[in-house]
N, C-alpha and C. Protein backbone atom coordinates (compact mmCIF):
# COMPACT_ATOMS: atom_id res chain seq x y z
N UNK A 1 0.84 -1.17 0.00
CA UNK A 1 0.00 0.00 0.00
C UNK A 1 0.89 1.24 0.00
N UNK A 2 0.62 1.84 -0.58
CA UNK A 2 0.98 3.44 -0.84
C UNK A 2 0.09 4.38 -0.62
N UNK A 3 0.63 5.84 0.59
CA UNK A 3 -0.18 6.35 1.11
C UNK A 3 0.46 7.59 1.26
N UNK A 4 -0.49 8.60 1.34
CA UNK A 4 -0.05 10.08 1.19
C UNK A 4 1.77 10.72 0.58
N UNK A 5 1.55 10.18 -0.55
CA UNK A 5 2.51 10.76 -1.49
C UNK A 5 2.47 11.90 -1.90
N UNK A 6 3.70 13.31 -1.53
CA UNK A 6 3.55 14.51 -1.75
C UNK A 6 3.83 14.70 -3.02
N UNK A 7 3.49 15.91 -3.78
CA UNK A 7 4.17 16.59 -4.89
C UNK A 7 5.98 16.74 -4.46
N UNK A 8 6.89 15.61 -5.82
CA UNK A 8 7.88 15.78 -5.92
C UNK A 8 8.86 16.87 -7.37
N UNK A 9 7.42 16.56 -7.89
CA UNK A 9 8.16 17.25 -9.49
C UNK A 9 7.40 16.44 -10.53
N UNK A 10 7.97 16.33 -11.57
CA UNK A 10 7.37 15.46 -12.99
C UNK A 10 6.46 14.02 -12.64
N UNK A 11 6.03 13.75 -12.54
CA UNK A 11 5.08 12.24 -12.72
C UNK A 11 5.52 11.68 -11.16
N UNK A 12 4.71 12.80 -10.47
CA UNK A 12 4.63 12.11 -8.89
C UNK A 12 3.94 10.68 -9.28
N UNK A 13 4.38 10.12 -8.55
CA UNK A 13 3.49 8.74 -8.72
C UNK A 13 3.48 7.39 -7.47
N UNK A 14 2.40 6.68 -6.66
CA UNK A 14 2.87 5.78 -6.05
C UNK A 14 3.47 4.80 -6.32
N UNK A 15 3.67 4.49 -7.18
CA UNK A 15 4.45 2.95 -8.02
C UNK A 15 4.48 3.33 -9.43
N UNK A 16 5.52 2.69 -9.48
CA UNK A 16 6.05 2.14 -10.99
C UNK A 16 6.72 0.95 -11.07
N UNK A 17 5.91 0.60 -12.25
CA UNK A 17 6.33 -1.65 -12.89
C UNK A 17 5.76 -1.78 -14.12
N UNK A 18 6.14 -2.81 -14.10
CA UNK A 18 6.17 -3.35 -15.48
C UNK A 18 4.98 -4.31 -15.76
N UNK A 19 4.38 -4.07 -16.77
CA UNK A 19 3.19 -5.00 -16.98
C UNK A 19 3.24 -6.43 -17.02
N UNK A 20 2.62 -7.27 -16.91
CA UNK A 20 2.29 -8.90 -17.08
C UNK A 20 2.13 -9.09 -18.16
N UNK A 21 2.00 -9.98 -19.13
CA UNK A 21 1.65 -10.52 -20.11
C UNK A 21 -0.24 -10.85 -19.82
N UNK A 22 -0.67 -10.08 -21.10
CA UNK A 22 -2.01 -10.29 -20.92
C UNK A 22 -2.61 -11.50 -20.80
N UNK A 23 -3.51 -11.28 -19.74
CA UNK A 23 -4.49 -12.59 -19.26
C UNK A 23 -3.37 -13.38 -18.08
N UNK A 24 -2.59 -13.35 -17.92
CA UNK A 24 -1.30 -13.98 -17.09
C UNK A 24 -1.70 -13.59 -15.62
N UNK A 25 -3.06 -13.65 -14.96
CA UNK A 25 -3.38 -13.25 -13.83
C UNK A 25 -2.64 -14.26 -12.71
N UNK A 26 -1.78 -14.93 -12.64
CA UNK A 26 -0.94 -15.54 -11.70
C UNK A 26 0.47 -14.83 -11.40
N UNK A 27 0.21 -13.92 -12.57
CA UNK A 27 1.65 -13.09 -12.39
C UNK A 27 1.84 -12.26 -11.21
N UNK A 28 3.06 -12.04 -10.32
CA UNK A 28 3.30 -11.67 -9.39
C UNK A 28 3.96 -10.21 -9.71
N UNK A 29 4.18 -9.72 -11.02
CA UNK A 29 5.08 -8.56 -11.07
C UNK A 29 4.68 -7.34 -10.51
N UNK A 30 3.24 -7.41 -11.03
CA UNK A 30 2.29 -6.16 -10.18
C UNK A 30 0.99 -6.84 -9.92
N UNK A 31 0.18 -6.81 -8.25
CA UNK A 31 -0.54 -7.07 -7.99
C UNK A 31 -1.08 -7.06 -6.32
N UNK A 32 -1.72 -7.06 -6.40
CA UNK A 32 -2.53 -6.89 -4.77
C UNK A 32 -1.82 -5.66 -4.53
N UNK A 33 -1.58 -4.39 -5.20
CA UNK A 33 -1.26 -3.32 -4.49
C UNK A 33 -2.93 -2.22 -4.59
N UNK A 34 -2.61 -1.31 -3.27
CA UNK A 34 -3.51 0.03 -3.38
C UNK A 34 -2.57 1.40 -3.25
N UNK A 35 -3.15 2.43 -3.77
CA UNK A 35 -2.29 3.42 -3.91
C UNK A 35 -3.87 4.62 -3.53
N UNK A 36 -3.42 5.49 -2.37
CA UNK A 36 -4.41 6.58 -1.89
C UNK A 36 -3.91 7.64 -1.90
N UNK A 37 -4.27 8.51 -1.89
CA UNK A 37 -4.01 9.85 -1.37
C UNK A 37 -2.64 10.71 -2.08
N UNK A 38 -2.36 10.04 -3.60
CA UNK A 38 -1.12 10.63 -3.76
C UNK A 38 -1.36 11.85 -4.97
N UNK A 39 -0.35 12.94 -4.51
CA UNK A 39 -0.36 14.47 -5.44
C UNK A 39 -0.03 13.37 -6.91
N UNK A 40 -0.48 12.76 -7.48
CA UNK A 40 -0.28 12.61 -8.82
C UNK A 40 -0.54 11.24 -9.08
N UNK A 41 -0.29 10.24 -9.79
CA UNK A 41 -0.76 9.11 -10.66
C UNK A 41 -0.59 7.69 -9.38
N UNK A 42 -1.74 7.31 -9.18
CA UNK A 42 -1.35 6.10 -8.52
C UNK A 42 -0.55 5.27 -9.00
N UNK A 43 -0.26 4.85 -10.33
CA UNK A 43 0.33 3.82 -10.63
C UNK A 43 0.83 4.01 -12.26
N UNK A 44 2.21 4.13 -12.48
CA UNK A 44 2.39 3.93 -13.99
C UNK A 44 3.16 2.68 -14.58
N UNK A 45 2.26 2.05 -15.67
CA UNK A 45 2.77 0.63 -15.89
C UNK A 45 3.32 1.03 -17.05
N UNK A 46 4.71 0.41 -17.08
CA UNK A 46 5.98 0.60 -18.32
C UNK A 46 5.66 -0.85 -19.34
N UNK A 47 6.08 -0.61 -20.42
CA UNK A 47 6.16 -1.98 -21.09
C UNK A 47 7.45 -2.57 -20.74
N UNK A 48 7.79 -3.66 -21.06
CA UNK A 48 8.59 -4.37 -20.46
C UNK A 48 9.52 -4.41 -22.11
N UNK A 49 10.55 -4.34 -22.59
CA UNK A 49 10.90 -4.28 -23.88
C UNK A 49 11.36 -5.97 -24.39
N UNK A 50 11.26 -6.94 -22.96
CA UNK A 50 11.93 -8.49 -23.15
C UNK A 50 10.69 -9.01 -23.13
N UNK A 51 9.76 -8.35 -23.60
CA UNK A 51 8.30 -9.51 -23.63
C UNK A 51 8.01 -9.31 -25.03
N UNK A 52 7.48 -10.22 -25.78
CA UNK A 52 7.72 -10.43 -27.23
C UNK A 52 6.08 -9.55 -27.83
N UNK A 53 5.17 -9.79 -26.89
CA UNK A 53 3.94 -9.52 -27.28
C UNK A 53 3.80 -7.82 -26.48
N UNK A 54 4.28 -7.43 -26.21
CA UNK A 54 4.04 -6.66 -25.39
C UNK A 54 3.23 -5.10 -26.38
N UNK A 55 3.85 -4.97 -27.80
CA UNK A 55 2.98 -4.23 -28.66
C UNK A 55 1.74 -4.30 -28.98
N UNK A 56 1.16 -5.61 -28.78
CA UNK A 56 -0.05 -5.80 -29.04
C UNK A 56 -0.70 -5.41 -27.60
N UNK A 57 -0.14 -5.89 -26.38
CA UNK A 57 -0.90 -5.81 -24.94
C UNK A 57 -0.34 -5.56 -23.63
N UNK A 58 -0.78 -4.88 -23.22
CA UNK A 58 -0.01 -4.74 -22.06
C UNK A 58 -0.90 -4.34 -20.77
N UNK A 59 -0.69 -5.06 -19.29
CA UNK A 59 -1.74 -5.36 -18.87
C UNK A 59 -1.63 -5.44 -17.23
N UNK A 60 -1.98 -4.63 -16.14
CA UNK A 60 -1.76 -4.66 -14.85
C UNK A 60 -3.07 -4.95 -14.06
N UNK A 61 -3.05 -5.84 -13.05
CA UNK A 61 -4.21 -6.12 -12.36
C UNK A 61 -4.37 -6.15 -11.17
N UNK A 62 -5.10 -6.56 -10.37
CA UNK A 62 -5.55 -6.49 -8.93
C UNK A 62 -4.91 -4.95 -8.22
N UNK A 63 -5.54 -4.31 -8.87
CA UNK A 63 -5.10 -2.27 -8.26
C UNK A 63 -6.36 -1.78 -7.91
N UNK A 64 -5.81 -1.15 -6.65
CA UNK A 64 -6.93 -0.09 -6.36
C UNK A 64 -6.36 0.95 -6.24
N UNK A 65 -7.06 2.37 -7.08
CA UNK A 65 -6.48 3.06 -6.38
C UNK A 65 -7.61 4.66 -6.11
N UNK A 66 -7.53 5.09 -4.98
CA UNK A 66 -8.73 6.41 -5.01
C UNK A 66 -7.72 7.63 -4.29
N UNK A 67 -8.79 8.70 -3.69
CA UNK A 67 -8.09 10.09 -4.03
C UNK A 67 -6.84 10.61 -4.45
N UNK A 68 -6.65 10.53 -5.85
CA UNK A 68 -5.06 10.44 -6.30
C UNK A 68 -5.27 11.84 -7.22
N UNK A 69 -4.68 12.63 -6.83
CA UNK A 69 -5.12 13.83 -7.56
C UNK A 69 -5.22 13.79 -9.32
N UNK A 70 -4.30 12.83 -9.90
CA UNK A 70 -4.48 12.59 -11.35
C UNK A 70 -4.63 11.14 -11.78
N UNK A 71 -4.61 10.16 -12.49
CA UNK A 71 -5.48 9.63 -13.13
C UNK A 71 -4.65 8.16 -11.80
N UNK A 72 -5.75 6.75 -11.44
CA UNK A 72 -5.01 6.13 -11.00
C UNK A 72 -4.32 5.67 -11.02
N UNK A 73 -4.38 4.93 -12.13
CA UNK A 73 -3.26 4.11 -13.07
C UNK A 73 -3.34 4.41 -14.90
N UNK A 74 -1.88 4.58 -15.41
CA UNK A 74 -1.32 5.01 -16.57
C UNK A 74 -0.92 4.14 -16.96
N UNK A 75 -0.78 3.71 -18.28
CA UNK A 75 0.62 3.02 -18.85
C UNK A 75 1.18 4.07 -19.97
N UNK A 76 2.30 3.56 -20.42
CA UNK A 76 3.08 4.56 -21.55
C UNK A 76 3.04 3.96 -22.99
């Protein structure tokens, strides 16, 4: 859990990771996290550049995230 994260500068954010391979809900890379109360993006998911499919999909699950002043979760 991630909780009251201040304004640091460019893309405050509570976490940053790398996506799963879509549908891969056993994946451990990102999951069971919550992210509250932070000056900017609860969560931004990166593509991973060693996953072969990753242009077609890219994919983060089990997130919660609420009063986050900008969007909860992003990917790039």
């Amino acid at each position: 859990m991630v909780a009251s994260v201040e304004e640091t500068g460019v893309d405050t954010t509570g976490y940053t990771a790398f996506h799963h391979r879509c549908g891969d809900y056993k994946s451990v890379i990102f999951q069971n996290n919550i992210a509250h109360s932070v000056s900017g993006y609860g969560a931004i998911i990166f593509r991973n550049a060693s996953e072969p499919d990753n242009g077609v999909c890219i994919e983060a699950s089990k997130f919660i995230a609420y009063k986050n002043r900008l969007a909860g979760i992003v990917s790039n």
